[in-house]
N, C-alpha and C. Protein backbone atom coordinates (compact mmCIF):
# COMPACT_ATOMS: atom_id res chain seq x y z
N UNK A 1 -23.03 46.23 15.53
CA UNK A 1 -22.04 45.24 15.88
C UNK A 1 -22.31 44.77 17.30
N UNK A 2 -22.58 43.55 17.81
CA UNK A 2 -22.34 43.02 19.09
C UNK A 2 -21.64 42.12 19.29
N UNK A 3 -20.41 41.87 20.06
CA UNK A 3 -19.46 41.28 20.69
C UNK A 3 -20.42 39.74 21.39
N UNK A 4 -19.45 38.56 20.73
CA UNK A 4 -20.08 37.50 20.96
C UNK A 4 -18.80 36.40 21.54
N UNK A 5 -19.11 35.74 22.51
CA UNK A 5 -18.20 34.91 23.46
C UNK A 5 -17.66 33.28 22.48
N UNK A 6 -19.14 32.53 21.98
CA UNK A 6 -19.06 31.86 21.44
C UNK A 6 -19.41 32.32 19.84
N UNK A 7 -18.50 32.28 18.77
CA UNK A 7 -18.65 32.54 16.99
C UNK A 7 -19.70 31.61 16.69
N UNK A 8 -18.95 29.87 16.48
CA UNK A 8 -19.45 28.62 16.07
C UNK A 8 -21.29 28.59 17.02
N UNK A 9 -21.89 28.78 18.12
CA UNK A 9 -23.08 28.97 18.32
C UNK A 9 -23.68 30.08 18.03
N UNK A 10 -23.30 31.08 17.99
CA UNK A 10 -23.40 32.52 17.17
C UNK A 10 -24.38 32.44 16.05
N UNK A 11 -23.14 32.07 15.32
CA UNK A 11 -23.50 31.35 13.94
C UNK A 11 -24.73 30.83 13.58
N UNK A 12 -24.55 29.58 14.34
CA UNK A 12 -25.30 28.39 14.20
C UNK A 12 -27.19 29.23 14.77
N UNK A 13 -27.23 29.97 15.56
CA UNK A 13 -28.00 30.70 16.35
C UNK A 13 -28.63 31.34 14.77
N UNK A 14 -27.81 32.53 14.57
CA UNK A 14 -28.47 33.38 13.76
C UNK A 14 -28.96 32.84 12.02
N UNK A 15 -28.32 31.88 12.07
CA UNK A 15 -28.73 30.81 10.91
C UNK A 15 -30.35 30.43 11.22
N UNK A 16 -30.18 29.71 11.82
CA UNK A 16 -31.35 28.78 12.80
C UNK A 16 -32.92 30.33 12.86
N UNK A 17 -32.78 31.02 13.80
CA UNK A 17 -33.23 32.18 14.23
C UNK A 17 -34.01 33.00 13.02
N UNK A 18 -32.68 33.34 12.65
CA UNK A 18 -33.44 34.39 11.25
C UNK A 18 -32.79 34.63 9.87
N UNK A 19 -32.06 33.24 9.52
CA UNK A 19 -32.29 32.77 8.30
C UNK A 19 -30.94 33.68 7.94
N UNK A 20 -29.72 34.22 8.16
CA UNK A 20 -28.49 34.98 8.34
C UNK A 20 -27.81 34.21 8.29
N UNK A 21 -26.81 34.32 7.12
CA UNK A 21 -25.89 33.35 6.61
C UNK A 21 -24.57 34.69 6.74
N UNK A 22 -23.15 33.68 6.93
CA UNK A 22 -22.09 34.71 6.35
C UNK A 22 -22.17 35.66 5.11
N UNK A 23 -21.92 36.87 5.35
CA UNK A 23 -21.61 37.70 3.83
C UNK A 23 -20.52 37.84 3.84
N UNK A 24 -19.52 38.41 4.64
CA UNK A 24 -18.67 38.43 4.60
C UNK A 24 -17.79 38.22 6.13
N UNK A 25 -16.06 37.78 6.10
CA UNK A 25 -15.90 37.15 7.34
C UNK A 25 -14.15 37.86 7.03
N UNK A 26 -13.64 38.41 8.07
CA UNK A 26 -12.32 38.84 8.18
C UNK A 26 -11.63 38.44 9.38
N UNK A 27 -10.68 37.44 9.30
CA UNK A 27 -10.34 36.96 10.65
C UNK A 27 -9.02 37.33 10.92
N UNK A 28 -8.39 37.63 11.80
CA UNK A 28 -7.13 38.40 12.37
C UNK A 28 -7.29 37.67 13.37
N UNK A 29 -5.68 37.36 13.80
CA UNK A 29 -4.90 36.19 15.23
C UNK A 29 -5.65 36.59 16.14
N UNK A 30 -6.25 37.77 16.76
CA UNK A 30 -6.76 38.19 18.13
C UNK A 30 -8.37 38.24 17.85
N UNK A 31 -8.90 38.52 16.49
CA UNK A 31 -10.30 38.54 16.71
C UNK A 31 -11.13 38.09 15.14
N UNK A 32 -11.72 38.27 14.86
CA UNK A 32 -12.53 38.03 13.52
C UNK A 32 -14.03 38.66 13.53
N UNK A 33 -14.06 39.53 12.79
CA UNK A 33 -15.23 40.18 12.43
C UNK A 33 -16.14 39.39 11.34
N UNK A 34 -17.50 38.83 11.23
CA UNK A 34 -18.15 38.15 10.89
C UNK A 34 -19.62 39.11 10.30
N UNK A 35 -19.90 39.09 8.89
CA UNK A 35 -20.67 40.38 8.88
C UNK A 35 -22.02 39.57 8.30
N UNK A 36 -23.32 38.99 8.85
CA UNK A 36 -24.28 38.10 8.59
C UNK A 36 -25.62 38.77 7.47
N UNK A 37 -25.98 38.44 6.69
CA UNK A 37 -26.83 38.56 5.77
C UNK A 37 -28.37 37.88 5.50
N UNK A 38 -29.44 38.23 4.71
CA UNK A 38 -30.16 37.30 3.87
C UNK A 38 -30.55 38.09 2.95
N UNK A 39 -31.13 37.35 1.85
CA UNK A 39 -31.45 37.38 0.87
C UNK A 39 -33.26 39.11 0.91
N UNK A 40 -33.43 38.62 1.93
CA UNK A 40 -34.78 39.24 1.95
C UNK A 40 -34.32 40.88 2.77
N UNK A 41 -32.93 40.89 3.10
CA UNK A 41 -32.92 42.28 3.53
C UNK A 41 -31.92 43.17 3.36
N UNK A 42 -31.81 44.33 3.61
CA UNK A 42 -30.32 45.18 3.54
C UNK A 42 -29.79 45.73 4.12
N UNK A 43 -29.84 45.33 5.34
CA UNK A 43 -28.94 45.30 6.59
C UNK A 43 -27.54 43.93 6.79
N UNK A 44 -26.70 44.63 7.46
CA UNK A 44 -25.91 43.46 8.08
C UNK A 44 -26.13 43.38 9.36
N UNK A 45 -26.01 42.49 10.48
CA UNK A 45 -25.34 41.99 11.56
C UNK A 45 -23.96 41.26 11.65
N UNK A 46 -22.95 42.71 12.48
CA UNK A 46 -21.48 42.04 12.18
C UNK A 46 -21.44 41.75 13.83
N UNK A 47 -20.50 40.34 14.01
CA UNK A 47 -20.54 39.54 15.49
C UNK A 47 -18.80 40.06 15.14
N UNK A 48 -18.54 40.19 16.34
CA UNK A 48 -17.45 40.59 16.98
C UNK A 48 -16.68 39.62 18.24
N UNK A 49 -15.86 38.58 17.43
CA UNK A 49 -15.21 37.69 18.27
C UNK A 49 -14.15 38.10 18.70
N UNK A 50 -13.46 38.27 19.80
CA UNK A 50 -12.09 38.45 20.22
C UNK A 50 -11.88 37.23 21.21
N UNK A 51 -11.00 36.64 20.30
CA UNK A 51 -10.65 35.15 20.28
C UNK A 51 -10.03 35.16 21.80
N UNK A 52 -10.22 34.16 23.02
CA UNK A 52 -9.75 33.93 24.07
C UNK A 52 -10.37 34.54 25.69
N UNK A 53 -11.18 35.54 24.72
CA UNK A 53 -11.93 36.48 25.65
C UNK A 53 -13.05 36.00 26.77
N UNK A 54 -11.71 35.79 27.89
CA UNK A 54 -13.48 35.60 28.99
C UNK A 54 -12.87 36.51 30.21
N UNK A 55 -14.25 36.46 31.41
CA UNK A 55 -15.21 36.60 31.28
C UNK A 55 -15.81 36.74 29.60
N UNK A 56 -17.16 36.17 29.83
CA UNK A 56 -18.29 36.73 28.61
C UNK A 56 -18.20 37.79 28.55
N UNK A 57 -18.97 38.66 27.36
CA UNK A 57 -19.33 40.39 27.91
C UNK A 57 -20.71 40.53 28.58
N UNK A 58 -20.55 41.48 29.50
CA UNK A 58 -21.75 41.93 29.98
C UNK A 58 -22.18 43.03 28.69
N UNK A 59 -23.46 43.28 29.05
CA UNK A 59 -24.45 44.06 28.07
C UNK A 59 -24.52 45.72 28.89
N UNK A 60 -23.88 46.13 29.66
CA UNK A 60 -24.51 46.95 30.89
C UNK A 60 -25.78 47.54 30.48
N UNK A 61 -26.07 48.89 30.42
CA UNK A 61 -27.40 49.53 30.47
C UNK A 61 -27.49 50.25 29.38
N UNK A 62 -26.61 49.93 28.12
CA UNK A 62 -26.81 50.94 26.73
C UNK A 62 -27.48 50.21 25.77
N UNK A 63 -27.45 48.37 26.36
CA UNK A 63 -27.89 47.95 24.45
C UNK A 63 -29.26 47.56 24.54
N UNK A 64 -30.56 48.03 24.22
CA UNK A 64 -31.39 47.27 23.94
C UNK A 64 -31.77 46.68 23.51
N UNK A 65 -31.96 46.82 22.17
CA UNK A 65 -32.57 45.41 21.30
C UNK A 65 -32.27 45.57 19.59
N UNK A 66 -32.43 44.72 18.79
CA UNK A 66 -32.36 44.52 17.97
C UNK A 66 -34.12 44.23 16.87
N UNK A 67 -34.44 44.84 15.85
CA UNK A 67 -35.62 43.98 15.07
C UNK A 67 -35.66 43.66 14.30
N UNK A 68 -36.42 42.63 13.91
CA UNK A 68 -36.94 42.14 12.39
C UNK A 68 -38.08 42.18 12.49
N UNK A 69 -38.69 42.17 10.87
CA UNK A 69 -39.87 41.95 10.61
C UNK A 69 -40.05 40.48 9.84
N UNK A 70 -41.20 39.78 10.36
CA UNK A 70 -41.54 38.94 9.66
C UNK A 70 -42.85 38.87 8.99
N UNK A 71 -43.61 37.84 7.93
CA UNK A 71 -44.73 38.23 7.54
C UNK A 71 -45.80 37.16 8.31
N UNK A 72 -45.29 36.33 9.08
CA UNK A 72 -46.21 35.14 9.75
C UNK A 72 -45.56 34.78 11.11
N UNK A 73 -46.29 35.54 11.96
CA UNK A 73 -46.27 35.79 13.54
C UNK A 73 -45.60 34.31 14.50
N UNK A 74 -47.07 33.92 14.09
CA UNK A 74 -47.12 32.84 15.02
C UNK A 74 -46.38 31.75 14.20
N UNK A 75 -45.97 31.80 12.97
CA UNK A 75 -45.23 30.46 12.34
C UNK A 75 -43.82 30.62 12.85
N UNK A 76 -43.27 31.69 12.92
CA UNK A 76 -41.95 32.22 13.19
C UNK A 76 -42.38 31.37 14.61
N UNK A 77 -43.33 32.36 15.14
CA UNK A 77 -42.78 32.01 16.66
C UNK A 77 -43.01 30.19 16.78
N UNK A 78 -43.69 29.23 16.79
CA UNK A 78 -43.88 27.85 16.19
C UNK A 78 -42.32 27.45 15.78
N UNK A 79 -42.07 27.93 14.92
CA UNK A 79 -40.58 27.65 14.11
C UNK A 79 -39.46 27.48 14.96
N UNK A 80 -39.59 28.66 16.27
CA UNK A 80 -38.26 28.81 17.17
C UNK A 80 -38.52 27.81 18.08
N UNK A 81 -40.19 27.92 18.70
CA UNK A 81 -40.09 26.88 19.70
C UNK A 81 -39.53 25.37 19.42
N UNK A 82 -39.66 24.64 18.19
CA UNK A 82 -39.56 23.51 17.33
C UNK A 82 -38.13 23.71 17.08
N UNK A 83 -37.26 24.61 17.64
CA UNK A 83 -35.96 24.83 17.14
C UNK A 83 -34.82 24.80 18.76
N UNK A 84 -35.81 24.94 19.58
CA UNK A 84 -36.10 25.02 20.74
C UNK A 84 -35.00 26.54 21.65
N UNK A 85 -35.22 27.50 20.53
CA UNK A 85 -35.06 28.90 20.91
C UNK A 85 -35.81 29.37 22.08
N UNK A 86 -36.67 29.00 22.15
CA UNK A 86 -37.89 29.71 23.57
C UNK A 86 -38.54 31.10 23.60
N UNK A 87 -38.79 31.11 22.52
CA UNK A 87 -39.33 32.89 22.58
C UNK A 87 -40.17 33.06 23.41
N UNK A 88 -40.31 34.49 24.20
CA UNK A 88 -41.72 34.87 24.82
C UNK A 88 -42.66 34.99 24.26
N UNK A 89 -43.98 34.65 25.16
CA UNK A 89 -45.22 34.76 24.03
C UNK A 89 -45.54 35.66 23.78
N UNK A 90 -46.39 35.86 22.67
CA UNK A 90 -46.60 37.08 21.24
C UNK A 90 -47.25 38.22 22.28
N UNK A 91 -47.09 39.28 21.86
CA UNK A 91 -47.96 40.17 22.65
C UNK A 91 -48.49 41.38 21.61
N UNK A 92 -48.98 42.44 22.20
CA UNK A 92 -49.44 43.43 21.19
C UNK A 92 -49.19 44.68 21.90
N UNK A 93 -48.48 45.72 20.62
CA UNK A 93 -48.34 47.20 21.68
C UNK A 93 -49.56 47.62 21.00
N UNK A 94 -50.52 48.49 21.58
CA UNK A 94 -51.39 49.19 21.40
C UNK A 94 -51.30 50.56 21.73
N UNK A 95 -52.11 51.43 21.29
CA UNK A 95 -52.48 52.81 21.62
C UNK A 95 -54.05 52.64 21.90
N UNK A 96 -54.90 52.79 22.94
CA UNK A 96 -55.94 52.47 23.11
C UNK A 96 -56.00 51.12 22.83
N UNK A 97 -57.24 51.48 21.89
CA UNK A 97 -57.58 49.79 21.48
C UNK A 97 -57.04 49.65 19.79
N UNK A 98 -56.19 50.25 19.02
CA UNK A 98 -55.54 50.31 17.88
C UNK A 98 -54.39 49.65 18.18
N UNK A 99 -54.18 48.75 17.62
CA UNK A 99 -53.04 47.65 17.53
C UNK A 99 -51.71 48.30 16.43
N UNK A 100 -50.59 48.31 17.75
CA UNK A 100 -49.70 49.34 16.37
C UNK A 100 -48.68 48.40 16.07
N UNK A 101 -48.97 46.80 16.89
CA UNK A 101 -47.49 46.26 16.52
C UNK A 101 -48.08 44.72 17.05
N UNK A 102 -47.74 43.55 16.64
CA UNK A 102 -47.55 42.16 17.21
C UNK A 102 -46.42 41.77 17.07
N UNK A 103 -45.82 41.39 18.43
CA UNK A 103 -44.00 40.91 18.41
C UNK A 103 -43.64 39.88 19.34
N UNK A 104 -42.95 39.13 19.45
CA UNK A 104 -42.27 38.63 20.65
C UNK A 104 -40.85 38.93 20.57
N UNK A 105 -39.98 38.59 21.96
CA UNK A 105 -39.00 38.46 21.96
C UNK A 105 -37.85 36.97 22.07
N UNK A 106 -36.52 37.05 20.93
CA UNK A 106 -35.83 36.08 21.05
C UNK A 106 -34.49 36.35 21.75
N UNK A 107 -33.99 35.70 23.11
CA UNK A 107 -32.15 35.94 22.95
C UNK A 107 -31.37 35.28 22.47
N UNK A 108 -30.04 35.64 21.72
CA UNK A 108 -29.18 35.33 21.38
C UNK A 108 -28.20 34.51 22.20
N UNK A 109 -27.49 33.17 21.99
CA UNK A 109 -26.67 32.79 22.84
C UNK A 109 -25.93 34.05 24.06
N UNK A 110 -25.62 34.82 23.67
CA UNK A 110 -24.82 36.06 24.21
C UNK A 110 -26.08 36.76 25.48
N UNK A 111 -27.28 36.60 25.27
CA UNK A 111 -28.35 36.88 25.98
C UNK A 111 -28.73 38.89 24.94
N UNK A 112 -28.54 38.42 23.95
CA UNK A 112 -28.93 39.89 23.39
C UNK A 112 -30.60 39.68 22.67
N UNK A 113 -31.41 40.55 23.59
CA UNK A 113 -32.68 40.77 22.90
C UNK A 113 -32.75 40.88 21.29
N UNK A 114 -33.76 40.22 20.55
CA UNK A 114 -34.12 40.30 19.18
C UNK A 114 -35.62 40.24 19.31
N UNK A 115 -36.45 41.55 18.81
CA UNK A 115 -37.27 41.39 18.89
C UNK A 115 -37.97 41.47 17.29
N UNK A 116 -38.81 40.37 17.29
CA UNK A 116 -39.36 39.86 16.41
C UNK A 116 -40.92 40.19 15.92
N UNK A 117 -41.40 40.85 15.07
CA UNK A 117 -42.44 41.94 14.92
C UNK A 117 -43.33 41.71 13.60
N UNK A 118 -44.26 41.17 13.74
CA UNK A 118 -45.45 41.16 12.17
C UNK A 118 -45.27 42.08 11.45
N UNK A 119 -44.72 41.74 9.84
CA UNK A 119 -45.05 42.83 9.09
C UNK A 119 -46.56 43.46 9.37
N UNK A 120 -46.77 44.63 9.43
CA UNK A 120 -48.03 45.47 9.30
C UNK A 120 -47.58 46.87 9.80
N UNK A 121 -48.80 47.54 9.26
CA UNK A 121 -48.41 49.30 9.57
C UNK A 121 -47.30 49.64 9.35
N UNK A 122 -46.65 50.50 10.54
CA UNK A 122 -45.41 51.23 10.10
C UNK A 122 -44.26 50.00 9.81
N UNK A 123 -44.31 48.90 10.54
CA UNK A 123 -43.56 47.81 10.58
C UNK A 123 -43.59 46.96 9.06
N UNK A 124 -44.23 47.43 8.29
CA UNK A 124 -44.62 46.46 6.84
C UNK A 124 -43.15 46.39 6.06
């Protein structure tokens, strides 16, 4: 669950981003829990609005990141820039010279890391 300032760009974000449509949505006078889906996985992402709430939230020093896998690196990443998300460019974690991962990173309106990772190896 991560707490989000704006729902309606939220939304519109994780639609756009990584293809996460509503599954299910429970709204109450003070807040509305929003629980996002696709077709290709079996996880949720539930956004956590509490309606009126500012300041934004800060992130302090507990949340790191979020992942997906995709099966085409550079189209994804192509896709966001053309969407005009701004991802960082692709990089590679290695162990020596064994490639254990190709990923970049996307933020969320809210500024929450999503990092975005080639199906392969343990990541397939």
């Amino acid at each position: 669950m991560i707490r989000v300032h704006d729902l309606a760009r939220s939304l519109q974000f994780y639609q756009d981003a990584l293809g996460l449509s509503v599954n299910h949505r429970l709204d109450f006078p003070e807040f509305s829990l929003v629980y996002l889906r696709n077709a290709e996985n079996d996880f949720e992402i539930e956004l956590t609005w509490n309606k009126g709430r500012e300041p934004a939230y800060t992130h302090g020093d507990g949340y790191g990141h979020v992942a997906v896998a995709v099966e085409n690196l550079e189209a994804e990443h192509g896709r966001m820039v053309s969407l005009g998300i701004e991802p960082a460019p692709v990089k590679a974690f290695k162990r020596g010279d064994e490639v254990l991962a190709r990923f970049f990173f996307i933020q969320d309106p809210d500024g929450y890391k999503i990092e975005v990772l080639e199906r392969s190896g343990y990541y397939a």
